[in-house]
N, C-alpha and C. Protein backbone atom coordinates (compact mmCIF):
# COMPACT_ATOMS: atom_id res chain seq x y z
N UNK A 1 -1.72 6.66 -13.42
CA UNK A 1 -2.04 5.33 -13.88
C UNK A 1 -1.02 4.91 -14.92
N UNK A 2 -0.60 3.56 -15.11
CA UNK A 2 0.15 2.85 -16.00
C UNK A 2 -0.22 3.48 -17.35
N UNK A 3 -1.15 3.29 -17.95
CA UNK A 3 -2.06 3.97 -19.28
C UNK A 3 -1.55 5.10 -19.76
N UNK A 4 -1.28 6.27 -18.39
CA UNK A 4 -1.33 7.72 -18.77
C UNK A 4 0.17 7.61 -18.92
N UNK A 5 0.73 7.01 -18.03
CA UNK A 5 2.28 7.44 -17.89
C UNK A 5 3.04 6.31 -19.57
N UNK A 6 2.44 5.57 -19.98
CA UNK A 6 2.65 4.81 -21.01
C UNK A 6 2.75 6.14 -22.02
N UNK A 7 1.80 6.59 -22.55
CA UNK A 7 1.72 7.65 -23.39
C UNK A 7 2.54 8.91 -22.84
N UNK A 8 2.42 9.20 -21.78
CA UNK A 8 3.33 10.18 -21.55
C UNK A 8 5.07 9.96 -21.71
N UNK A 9 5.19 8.66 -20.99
CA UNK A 9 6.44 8.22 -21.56
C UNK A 9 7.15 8.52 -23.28
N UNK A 10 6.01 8.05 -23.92
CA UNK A 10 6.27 7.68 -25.53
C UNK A 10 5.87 9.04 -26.44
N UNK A 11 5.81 9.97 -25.30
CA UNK A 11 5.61 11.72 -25.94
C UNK A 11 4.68 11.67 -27.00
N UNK A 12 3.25 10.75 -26.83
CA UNK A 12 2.18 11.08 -26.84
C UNK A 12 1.31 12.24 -26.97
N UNK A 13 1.38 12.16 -25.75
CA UNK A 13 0.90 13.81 -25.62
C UNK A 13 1.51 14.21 -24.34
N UNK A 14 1.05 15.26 -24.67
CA UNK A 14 1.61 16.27 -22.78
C UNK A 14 0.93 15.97 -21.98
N UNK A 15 2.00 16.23 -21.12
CA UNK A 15 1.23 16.15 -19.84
C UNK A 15 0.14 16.94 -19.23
N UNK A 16 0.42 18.30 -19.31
CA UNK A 16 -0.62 20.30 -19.54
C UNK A 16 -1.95 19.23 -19.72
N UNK A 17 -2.06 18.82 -21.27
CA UNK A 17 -3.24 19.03 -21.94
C UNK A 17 -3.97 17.56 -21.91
N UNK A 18 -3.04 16.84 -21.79
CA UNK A 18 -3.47 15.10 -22.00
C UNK A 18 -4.54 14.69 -19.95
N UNK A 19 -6.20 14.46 -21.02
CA UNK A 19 -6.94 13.93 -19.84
C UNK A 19 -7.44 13.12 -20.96
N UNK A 20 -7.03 11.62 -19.95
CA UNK A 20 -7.79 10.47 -20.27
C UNK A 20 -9.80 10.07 -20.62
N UNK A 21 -10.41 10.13 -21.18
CA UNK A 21 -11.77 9.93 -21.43
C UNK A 21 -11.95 9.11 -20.06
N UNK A 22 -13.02 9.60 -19.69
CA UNK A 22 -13.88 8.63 -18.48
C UNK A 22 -14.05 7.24 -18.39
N UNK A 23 -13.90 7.12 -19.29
CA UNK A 23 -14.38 5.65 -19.79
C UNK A 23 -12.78 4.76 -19.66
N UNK A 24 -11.65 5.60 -20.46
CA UNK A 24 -10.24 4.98 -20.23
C UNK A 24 -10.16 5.07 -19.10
N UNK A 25 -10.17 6.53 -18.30
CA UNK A 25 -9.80 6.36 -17.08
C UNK A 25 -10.11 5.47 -16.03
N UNK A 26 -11.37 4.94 -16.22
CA UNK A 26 -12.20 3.84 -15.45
C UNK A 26 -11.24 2.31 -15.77
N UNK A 27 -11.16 2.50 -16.48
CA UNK A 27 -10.47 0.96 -17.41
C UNK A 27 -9.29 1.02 -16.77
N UNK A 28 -8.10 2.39 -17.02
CA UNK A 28 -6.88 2.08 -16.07
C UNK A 28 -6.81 1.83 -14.87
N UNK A 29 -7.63 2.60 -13.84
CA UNK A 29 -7.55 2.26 -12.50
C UNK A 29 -7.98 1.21 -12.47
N UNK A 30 -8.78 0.31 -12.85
CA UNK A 30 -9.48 -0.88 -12.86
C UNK A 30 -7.84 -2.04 -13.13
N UNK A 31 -7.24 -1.81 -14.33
CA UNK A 31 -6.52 -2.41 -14.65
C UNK A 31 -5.07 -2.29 -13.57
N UNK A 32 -4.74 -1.28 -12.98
CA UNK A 32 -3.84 -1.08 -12.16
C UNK A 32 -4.38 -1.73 -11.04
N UNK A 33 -5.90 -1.96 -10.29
CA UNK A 33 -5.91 -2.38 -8.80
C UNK A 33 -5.82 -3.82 -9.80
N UNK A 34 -6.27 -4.49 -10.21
CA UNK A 34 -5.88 -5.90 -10.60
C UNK A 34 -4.43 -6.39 -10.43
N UNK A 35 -3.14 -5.20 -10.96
CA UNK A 35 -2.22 -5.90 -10.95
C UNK A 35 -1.64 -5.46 -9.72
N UNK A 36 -1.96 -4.43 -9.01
CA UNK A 36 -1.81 -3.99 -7.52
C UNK A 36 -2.50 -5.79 -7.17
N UNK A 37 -3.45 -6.58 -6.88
CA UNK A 37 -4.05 -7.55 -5.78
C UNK A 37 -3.05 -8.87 -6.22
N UNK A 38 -2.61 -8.73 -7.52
CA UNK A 38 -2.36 -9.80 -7.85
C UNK A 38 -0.37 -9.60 -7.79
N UNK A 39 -0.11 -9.21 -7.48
CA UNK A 39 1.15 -8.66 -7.03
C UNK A 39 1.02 -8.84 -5.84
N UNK A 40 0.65 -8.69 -4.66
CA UNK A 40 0.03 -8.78 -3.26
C UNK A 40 -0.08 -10.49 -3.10
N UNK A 41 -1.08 -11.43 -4.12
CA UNK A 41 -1.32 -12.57 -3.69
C UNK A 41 0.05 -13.47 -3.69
N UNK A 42 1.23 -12.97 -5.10
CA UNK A 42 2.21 -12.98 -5.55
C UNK A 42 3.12 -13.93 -4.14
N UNK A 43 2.86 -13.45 -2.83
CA UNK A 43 3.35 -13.08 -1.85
C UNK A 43 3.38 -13.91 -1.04
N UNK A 44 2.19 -14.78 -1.13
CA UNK A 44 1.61 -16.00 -0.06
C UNK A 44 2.56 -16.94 -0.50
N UNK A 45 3.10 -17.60 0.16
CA UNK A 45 3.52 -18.95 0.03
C UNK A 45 5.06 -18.46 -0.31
N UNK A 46 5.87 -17.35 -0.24
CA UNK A 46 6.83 -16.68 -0.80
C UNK A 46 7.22 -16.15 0.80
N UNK A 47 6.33 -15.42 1.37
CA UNK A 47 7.11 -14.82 2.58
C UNK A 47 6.06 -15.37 3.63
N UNK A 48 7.21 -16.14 4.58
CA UNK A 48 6.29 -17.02 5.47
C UNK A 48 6.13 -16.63 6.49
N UNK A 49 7.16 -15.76 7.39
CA UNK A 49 7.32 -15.01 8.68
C UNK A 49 6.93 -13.70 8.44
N UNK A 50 7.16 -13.48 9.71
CA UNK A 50 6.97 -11.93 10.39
C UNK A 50 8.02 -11.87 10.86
N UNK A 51 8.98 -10.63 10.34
CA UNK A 51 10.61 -10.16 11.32
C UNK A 51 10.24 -9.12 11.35
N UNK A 52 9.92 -8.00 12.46
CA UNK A 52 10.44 -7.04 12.60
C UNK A 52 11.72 -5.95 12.69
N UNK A 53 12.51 -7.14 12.39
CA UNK A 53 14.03 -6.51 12.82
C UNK A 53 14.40 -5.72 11.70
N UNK A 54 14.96 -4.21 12.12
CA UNK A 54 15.91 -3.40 11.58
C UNK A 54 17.01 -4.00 10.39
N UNK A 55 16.71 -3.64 9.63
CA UNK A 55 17.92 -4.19 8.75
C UNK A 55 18.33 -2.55 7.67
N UNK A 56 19.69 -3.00 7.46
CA UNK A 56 20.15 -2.11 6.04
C UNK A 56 19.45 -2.37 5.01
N UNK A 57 18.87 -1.12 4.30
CA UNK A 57 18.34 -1.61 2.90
C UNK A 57 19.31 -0.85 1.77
N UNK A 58 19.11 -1.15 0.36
CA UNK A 58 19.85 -0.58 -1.06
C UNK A 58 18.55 0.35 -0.85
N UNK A 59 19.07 1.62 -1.79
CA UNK A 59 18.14 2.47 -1.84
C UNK A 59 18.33 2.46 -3.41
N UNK A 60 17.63 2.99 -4.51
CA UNK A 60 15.55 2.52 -3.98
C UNK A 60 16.29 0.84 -4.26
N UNK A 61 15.17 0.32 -4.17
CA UNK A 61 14.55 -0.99 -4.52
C UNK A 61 14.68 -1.40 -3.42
N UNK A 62 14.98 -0.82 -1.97
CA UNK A 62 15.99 -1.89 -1.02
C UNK A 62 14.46 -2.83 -0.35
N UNK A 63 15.10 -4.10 0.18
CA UNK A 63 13.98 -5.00 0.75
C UNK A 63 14.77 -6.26 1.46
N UNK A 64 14.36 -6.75 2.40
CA UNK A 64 14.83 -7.52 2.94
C UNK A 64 14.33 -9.25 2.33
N UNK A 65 15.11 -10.14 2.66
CA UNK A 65 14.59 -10.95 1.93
C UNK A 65 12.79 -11.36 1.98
N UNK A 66 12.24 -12.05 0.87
CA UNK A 66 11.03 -11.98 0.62
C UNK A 66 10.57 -13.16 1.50
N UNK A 67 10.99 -13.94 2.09
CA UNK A 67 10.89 -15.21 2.89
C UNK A 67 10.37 -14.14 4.36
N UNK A 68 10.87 -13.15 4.56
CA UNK A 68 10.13 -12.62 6.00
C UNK A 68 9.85 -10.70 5.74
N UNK A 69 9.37 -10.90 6.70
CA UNK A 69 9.11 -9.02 6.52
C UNK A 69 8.13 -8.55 7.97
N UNK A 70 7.11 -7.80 7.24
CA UNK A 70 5.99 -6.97 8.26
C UNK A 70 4.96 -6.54 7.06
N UNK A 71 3.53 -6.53 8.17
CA UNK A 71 2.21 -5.74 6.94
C UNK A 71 3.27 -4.81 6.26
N UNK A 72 3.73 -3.72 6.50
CA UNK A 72 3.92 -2.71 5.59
C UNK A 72 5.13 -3.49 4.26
N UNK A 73 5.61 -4.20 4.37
CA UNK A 73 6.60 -5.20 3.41
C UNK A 73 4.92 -5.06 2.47
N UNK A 74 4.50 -5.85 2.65
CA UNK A 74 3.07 -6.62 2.04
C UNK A 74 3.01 -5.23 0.74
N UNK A 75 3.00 -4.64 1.42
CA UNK A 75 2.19 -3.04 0.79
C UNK A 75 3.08 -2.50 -0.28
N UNK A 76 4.58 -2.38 0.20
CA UNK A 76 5.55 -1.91 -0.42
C UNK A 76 5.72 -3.23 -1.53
N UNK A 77 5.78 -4.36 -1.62
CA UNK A 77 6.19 -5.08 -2.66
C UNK A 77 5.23 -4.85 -3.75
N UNK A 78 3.87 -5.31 -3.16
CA UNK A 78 2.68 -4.89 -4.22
C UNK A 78 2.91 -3.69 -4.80
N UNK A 79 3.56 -2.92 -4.65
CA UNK A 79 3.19 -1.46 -5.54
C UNK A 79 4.38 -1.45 -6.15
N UNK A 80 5.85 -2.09 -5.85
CA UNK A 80 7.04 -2.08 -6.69
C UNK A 80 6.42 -3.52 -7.82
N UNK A 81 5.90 -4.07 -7.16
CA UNK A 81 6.16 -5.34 -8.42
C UNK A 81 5.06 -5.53 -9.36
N UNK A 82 3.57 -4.74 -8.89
CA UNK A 82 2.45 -4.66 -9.73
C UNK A 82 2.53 -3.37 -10.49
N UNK A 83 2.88 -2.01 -9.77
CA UNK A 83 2.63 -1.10 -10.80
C UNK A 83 3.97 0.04 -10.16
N UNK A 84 5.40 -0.95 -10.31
CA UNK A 84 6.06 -0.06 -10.58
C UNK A 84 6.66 1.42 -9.57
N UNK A 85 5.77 1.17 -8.68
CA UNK A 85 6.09 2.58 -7.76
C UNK A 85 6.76 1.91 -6.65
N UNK A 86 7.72 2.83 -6.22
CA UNK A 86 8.38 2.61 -5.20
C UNK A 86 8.48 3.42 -3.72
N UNK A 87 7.51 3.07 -3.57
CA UNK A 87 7.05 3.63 -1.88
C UNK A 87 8.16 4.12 -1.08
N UNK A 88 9.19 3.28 -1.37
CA UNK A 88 10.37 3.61 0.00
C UNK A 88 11.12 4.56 -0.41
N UNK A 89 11.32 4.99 -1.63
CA UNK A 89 11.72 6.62 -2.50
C UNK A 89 10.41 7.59 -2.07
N UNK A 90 9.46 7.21 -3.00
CA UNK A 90 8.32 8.10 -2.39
C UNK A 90 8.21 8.77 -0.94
N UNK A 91 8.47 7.46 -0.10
CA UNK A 91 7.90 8.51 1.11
C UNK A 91 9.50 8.91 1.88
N UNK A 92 10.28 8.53 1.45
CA UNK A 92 11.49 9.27 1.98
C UNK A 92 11.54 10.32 1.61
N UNK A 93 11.46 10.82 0.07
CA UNK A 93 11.16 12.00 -0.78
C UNK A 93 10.12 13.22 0.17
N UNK A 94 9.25 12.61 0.28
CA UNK A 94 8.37 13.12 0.52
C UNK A 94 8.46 13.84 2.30
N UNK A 95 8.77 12.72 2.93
CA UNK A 95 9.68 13.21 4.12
C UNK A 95 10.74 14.35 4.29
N UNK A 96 11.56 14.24 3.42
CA UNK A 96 12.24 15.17 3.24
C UNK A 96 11.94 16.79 3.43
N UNK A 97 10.78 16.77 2.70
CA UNK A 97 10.43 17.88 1.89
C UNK A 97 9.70 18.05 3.25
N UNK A 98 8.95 17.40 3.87
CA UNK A 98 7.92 17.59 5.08
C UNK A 98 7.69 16.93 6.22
N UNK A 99 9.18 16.73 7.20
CA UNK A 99 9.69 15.79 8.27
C UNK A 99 8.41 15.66 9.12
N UNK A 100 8.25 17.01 9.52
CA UNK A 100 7.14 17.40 10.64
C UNK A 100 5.63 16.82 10.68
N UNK A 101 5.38 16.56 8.71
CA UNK A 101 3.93 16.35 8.58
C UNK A 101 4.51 14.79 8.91
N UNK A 102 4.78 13.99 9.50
CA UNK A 102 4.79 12.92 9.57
C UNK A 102 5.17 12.24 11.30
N UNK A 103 4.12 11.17 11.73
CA UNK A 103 4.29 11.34 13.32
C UNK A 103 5.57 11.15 13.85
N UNK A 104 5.94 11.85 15.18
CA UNK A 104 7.29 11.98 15.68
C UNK A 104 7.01 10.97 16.87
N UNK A 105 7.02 9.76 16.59
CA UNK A 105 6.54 8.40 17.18
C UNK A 105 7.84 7.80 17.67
N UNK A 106 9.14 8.05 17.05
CA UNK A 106 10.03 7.09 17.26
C UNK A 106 11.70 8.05 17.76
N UNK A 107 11.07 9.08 17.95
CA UNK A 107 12.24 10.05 18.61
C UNK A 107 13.55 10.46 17.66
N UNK A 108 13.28 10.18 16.03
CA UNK A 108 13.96 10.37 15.40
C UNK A 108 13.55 12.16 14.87
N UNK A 109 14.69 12.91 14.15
CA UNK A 109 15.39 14.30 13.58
C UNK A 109 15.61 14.11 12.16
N UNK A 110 15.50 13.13 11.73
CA UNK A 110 15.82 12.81 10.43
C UNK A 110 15.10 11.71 10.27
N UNK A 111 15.58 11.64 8.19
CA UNK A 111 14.36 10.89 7.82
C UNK A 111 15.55 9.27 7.83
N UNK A 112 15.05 8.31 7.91
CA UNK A 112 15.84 7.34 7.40
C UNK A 112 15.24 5.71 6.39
N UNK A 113 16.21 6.09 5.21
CA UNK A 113 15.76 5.51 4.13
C UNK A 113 15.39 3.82 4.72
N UNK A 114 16.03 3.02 5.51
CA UNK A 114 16.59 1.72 5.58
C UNK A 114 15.01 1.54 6.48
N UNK A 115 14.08 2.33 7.05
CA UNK A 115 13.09 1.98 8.17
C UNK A 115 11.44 3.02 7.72
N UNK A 116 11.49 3.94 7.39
CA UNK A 116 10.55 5.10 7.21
C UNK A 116 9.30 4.57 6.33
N UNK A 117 9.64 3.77 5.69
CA UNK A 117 8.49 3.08 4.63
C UNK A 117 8.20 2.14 4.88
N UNK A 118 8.41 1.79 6.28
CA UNK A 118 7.72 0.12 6.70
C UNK A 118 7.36 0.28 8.03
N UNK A 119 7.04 1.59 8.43
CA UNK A 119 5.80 1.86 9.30
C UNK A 119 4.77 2.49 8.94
N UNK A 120 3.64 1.89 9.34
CA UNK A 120 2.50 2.16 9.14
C UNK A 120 1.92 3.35 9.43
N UNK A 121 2.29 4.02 10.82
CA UNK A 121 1.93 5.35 10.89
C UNK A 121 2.56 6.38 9.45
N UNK A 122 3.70 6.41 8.97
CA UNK A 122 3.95 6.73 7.92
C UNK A 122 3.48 6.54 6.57
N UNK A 123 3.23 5.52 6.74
CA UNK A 123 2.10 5.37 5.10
C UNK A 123 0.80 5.67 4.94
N UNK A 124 0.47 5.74 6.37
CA UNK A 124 -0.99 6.23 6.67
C UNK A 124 -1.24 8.35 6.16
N UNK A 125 0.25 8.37 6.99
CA UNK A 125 0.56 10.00 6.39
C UNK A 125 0.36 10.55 4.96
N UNK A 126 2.03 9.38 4.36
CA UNK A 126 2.14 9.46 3.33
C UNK A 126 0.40 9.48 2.37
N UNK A 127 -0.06 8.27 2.76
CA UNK A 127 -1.59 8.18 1.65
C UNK A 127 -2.40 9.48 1.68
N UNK A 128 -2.09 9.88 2.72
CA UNK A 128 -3.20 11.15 3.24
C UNK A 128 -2.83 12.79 2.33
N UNK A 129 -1.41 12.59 2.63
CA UNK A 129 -0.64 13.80 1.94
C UNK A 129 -0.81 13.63 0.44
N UNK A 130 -1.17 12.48 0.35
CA UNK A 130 -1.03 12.14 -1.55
C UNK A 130 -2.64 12.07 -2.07
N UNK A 131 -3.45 12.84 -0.66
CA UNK A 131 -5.44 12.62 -1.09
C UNK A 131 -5.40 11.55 -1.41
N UNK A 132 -5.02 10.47 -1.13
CA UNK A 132 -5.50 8.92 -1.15
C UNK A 132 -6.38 8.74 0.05
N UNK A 133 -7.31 9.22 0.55
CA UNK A 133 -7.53 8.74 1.71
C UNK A 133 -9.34 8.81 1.22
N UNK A 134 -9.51 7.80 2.08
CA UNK A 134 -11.01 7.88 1.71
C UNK A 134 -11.53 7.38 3.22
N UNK A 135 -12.83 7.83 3.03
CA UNK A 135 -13.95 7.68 4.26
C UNK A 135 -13.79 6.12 4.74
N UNK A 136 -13.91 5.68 6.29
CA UNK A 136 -13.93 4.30 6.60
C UNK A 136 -15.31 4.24 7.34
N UNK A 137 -15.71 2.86 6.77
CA UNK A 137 -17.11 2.22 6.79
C UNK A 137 -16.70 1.11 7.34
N UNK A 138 -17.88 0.56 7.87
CA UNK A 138 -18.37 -0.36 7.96
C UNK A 138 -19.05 -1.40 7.34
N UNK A 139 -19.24 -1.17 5.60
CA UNK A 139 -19.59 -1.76 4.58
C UNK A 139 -18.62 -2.17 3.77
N UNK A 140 -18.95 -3.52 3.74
CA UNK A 140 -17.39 -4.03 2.68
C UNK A 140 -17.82 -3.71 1.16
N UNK A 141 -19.28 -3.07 0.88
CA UNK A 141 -19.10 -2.71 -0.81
C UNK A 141 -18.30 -1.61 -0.97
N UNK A 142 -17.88 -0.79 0.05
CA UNK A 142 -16.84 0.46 -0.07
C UNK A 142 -15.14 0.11 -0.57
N UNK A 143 -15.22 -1.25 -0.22
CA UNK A 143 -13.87 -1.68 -0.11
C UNK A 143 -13.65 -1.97 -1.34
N UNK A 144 -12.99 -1.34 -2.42
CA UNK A 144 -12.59 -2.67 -3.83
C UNK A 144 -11.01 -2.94 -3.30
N UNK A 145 -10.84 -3.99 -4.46
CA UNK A 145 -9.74 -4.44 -4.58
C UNK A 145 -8.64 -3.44 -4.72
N UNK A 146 -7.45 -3.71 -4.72
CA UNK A 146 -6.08 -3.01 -4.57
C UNK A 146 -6.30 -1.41 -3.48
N UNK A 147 -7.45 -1.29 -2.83
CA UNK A 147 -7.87 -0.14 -1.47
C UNK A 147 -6.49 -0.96 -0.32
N UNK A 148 -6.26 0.23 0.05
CA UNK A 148 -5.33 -0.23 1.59
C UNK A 148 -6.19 0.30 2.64
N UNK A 149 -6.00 -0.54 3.41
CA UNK A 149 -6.51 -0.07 5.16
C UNK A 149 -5.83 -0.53 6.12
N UNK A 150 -5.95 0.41 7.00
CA UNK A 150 -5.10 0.50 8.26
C UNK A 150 -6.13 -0.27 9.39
N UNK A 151 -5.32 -0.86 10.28
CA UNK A 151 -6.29 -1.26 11.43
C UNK A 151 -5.44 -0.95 12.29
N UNK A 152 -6.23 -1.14 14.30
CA UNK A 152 -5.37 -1.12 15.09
C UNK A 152 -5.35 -2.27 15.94
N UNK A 153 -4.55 -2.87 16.71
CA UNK A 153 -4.56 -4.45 16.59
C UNK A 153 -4.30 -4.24 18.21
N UNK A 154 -4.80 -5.20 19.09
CA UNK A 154 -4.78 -5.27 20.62
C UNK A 154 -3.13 -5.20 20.98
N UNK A 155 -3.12 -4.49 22.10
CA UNK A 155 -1.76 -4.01 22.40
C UNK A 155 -1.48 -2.41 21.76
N UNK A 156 -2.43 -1.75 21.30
CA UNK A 156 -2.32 -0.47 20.37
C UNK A 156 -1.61 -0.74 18.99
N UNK A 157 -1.34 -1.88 18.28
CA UNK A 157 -0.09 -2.43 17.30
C UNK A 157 -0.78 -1.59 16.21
N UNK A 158 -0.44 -0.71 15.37
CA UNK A 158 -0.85 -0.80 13.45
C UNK A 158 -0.46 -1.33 13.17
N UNK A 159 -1.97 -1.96 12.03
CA UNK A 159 -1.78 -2.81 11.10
C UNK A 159 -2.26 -2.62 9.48
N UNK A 160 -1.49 -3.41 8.70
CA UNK A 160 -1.74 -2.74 7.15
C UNK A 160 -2.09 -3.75 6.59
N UNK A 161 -3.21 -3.43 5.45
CA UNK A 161 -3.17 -4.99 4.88
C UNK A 161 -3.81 -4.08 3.26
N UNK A 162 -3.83 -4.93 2.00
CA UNK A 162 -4.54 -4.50 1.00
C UNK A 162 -6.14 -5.16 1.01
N UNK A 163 -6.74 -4.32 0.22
CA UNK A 163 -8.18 -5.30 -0.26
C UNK A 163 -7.52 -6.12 -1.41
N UNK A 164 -8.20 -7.43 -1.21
CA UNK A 164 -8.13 -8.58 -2.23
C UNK A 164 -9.46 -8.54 -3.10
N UNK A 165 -9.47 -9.45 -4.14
CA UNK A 165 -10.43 -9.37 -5.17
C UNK A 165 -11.31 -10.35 -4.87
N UNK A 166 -11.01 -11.82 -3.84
CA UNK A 166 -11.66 -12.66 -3.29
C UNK A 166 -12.95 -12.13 -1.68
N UNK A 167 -14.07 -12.85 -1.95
CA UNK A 167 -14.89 -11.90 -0.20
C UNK A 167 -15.00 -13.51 0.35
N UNK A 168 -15.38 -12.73 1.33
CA UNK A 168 -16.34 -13.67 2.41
C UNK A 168 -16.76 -14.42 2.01
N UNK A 169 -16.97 -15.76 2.36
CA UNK A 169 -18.07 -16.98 2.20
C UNK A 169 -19.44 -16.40 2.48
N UNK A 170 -19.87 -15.17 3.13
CA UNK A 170 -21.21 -14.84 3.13
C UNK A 170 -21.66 -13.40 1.67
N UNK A 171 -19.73 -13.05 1.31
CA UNK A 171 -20.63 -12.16 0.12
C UNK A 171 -19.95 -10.79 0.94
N UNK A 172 -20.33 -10.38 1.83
CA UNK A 172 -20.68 -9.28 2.39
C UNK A 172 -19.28 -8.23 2.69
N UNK A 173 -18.07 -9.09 2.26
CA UNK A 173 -16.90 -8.22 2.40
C UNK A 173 -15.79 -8.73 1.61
N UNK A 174 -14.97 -7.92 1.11
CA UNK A 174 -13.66 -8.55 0.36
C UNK A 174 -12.64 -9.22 1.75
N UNK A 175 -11.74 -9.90 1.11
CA UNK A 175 -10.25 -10.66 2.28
C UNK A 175 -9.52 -9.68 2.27
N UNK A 176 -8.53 -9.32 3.10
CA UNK A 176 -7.46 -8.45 2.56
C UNK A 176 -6.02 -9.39 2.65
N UNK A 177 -5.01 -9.27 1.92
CA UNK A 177 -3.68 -9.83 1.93
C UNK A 177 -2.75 -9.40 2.96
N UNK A 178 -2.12 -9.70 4.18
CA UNK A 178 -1.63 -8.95 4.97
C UNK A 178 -0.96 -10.28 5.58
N UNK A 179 0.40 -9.37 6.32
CA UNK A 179 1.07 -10.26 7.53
C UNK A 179 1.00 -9.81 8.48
N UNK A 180 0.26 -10.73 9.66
CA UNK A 180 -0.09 -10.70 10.94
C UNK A 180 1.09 -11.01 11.86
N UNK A 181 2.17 -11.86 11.36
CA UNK A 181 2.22 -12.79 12.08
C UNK A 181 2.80 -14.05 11.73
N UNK A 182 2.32 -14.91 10.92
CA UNK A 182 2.66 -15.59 10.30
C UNK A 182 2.88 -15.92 8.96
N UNK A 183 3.26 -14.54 8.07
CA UNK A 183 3.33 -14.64 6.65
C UNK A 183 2.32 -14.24 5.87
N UNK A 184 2.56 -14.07 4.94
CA UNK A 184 1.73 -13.12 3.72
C UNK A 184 0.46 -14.02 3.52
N UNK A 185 -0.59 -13.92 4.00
CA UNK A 185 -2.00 -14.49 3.33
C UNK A 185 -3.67 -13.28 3.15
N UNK A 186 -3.83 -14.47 2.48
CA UNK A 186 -5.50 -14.08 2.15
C UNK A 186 -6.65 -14.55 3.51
N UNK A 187 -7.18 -13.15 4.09
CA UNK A 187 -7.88 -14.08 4.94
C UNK A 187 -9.10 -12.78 5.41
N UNK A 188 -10.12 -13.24 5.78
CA UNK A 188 -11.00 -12.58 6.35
C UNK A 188 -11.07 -12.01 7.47
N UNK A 189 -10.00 -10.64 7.26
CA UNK A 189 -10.08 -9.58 8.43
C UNK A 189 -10.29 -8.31 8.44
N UNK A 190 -11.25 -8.04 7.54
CA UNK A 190 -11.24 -6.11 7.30
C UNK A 190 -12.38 -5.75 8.41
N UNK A 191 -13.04 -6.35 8.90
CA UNK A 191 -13.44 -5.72 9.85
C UNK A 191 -13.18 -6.85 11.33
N UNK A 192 -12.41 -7.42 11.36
CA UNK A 192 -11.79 -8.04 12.55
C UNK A 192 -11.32 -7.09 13.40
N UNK A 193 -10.62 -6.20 13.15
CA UNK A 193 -10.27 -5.18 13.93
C UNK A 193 -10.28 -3.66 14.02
N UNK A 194 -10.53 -2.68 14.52
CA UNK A 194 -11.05 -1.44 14.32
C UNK A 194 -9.96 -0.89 13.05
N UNK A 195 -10.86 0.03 12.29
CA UNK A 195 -10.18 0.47 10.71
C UNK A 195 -9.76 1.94 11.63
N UNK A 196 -8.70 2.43 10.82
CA UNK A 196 -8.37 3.63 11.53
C UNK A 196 -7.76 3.92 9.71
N UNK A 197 -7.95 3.56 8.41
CA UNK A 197 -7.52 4.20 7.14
C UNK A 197 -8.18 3.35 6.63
N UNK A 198 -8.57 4.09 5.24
CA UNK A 198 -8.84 3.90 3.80
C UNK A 198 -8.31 4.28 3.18
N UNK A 199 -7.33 3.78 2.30
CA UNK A 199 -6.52 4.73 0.97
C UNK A 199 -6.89 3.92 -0.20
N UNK A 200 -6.77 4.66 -1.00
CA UNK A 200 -7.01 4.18 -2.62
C UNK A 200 -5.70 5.02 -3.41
N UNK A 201 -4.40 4.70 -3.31
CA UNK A 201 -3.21 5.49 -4.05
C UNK A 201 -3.01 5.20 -4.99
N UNK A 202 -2.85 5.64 -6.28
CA UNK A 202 -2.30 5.66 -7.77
C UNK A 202 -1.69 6.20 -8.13
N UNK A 203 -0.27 6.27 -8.94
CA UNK A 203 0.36 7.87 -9.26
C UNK A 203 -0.03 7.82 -10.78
């Protein structure tokens, strides 16, 4: 959490011995999915398309322009621009170290920085390898804000979207922020299509 790594930064305390009170700890994650959703909403009206296309990225920070992308763009900006983490290091890193634990979907031997963090089967990994993963329901009180979930979309497609802090006009479920298709919005689809993940990631 932002909180812990603040103090750890400023040699606070150690890392060994330093556990946050229950009560802080509740408060940081609380305070991190806020700027996780609101980093995410950041997004609407900013990136209007859907490109799938291959491009070169800078490593880290790399991103294609913010005017187009894919769900997994959605996911990766929110976590560089709300709390700082950079997914497309992370799970290259992490690849590295463990090619195999990750699906061999695309006939690649290697990891590659410019594509690996903007598929979904991979972040689905990645969340899992990092115990981010939580049980999927059918109840939207399971869902809070800044939670990721995976869906699978007709045609077999994955899809990624975050929980938003806004629900339903009936109450009964949060929106999630995601691109379908036509650009980064807020809209009522967490159970539109079958869930195949729950993650809740923090470092």
């Amino acid at each position: 959490m932002l909180f812990r790594r603040a103090l750890l930064a400023g040699g606070l305390v150690s890392g060994a011995a330093f556990v946050l009170p229950a009560g802080l700890r509740a408060q940081a994650a609380e305070d991190d999915a806020q700027k996780l959703v609101a980093a995410a909403r950041q997004q609407i009206g900013v990136t209007l398309t859907y490109d799938p296309a291959y491009s070169r990225l800078d490593y880290p920070g790399g991103d294609v322009p913010r005017a187009r992308g894919v769900c997994t763009d959605v996911i990766v900006r929110a976590y560089r621009d709300g709390l700082a983490i950079d997914l497309q290091v992370l799970v290259h890193e992490d690849m590295r170290r463990a090619f195999s634990a990750y699906p061999p979907l695309w006939g690649l031997k290697r990891t590659d920085r410019n594509i690996d963090h903007r598929r979904v089967p991979n972040l689905q990994a990645f969340f899992k390898r990092q115990g981010a993963a939580l049980p999927v329901s059918k109840d939207g009180a399971d869902y809070r804000p800044g939670d990721i979930v995976s869906q699978i979309l007709p045609g077999n497609l994955p899809h990624i979207g975050i929980v938003a802090d806004a629900r339903s006009a009936d109450g009964a479920r949060p929106l999630l922020v995601h691109n379908i298709g036509a650009g980064a919005r807020l809209e009522d689809v967490l159970f539109a299509y079958p869930l195949t993940g729950h993650y809740r990631y923090r470092v």
